[in-house]
Protein backbone atom coordinates (compact mmCIF):
# COMPACT_ATOMS: atom_id res chain seq x y z
CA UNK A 1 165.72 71.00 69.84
CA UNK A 2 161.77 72.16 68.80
CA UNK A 3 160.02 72.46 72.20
CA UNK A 4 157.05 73.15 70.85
CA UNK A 5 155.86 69.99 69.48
CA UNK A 6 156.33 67.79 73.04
CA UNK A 7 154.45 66.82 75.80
CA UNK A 8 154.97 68.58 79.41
CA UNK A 9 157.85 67.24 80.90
CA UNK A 10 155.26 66.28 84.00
CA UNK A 11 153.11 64.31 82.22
CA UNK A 12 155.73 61.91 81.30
CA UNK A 13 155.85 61.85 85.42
CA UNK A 14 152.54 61.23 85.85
CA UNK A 15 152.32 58.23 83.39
CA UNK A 16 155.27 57.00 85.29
CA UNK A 17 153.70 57.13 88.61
CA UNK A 18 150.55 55.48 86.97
CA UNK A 19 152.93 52.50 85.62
CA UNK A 20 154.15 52.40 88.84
CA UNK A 21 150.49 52.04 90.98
CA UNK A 22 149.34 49.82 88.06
CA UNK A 23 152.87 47.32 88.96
CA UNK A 24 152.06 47.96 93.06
CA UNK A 25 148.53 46.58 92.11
CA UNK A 26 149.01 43.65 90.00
CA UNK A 27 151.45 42.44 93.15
CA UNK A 28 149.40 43.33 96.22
CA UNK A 29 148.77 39.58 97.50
CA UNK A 30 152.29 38.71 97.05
CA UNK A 31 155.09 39.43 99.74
CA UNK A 32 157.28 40.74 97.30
CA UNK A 33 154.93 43.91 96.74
CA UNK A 34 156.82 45.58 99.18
CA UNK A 35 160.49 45.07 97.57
CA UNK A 36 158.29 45.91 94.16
CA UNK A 37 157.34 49.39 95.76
CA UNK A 38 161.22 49.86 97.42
CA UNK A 39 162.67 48.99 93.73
CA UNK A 40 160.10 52.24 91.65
CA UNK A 41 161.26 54.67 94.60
CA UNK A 42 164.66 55.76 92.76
CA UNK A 43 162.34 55.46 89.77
CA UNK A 44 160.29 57.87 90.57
CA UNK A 45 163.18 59.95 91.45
CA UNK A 46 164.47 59.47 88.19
CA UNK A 47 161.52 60.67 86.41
CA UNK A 48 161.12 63.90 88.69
CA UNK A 49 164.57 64.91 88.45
CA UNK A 50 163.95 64.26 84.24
CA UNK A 51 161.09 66.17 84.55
CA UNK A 52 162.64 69.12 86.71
CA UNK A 53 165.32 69.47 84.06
CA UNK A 54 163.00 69.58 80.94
CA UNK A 55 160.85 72.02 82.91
CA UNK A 56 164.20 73.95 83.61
CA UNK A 57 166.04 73.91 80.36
CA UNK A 58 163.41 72.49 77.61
CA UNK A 59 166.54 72.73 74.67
CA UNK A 60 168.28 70.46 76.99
CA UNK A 61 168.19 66.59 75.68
CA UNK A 62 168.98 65.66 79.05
CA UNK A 63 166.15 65.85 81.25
CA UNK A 64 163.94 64.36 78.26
CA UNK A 65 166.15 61.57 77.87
CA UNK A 66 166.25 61.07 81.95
CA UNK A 67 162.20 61.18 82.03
CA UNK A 68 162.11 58.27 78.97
CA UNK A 69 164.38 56.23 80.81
CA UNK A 70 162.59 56.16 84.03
CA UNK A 71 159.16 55.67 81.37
CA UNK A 72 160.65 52.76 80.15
CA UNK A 73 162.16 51.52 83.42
CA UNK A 74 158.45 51.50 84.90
CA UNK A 75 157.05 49.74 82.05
CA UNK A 76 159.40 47.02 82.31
CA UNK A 77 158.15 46.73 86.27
CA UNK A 78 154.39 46.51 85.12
CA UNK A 79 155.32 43.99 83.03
CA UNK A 80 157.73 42.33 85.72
CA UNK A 81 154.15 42.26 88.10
CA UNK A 82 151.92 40.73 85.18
CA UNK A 83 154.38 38.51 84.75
CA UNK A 84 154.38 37.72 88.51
CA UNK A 85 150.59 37.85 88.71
CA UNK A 86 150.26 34.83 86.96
CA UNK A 87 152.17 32.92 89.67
CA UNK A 88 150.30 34.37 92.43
CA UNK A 89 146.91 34.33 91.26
CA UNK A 90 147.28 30.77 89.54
CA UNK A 91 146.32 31.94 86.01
CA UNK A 92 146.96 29.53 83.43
CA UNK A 93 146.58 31.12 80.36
CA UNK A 94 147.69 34.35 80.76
CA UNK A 95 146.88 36.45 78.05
CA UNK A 96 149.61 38.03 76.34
CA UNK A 97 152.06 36.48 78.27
CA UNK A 98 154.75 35.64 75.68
CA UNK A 99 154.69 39.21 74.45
CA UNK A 100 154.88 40.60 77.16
CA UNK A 101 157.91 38.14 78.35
CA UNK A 102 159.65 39.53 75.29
CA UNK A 103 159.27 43.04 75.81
CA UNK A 104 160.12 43.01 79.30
CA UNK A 105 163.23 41.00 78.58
CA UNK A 106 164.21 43.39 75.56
CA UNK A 107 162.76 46.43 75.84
CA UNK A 108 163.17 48.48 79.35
CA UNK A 109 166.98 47.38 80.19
CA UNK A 110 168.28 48.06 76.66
CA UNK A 111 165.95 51.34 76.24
CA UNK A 112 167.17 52.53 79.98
CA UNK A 113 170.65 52.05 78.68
CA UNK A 114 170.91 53.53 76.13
CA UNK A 115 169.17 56.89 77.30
CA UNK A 116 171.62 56.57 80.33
CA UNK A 117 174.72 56.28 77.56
CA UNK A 118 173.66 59.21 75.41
CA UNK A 119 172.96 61.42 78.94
CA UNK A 120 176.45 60.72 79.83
CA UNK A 121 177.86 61.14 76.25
CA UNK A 122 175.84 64.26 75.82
CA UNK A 123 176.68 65.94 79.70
CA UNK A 124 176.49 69.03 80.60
CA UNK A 125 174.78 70.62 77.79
CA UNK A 126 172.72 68.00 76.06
CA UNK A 127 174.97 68.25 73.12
CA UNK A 128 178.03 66.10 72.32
CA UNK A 129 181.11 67.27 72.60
CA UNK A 130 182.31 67.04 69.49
CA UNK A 131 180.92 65.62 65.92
CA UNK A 132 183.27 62.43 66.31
CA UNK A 133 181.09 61.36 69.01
CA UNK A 134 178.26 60.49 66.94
CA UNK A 135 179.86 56.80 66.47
CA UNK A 136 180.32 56.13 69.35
CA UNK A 137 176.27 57.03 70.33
């Protein structure tokens, strides 16, 4: 895997903890801010320990793929609180609001998933096992 072409494994944190804040924000007047905030902790985990591995071993898929996961997972929560914002705030027309109803219905789960499947395919090394693996992923 060419390490020299990607971003630093804790910048992909960083934008994850700004997803997260951004999500926090959107749902401060509502009650369920709290249980928002509870639900990115093992989020943020997620990303760190991504980012720990990439910083580790960069030829290593398996701290990248941990790291866009936990991206993807806090996008889908940002998009969870703008959906939630309307509600709270009253906002009729929302803008983007079907979009972004889409994406966080598609998007996060079946991107988080699948990073999740290849980590576990591709464990310990980053690489599969074998070459009749590659169906299966």
């Amino acid at each position: 895997m060419n390490t020299s072409r990607l971003p630093p494994p804790r910048s992909l944190l960083f934008v994850e903890a700004g997803l997260v804040v951004l999500a926090v924000a959107l749902m401060i007047p509502d009650s369920d801010a709290i249980a928002l905030f509870l639900f990115s902790i093992p989020i943020l985990v997620y990303g760190w320990l991504g980012a720990r591995i990439a910083e580790r071993a960069p030829g290593n898929r398996i701290g990248w793929l941990v790291s866009v996961a936990a991206l993807f997972a806090a996008a889908g929560l940002v998009g969870m609180a703008y959906q939630r914002f309307d509600t709270v705030h009253a906002i009729d027309p929302l803008p983007f609001a079907g979009a972004v109803q889409l994406l966080v219905a598609v998007l996060p789960l079946s991107v988080t998933w699948i990073c999740f499947l290849t980590v576990f395919l591709s464990f310990p090394d980053g690489q599969l096992l074998s070459v009749r693996w590659r169906p299966v992923l």
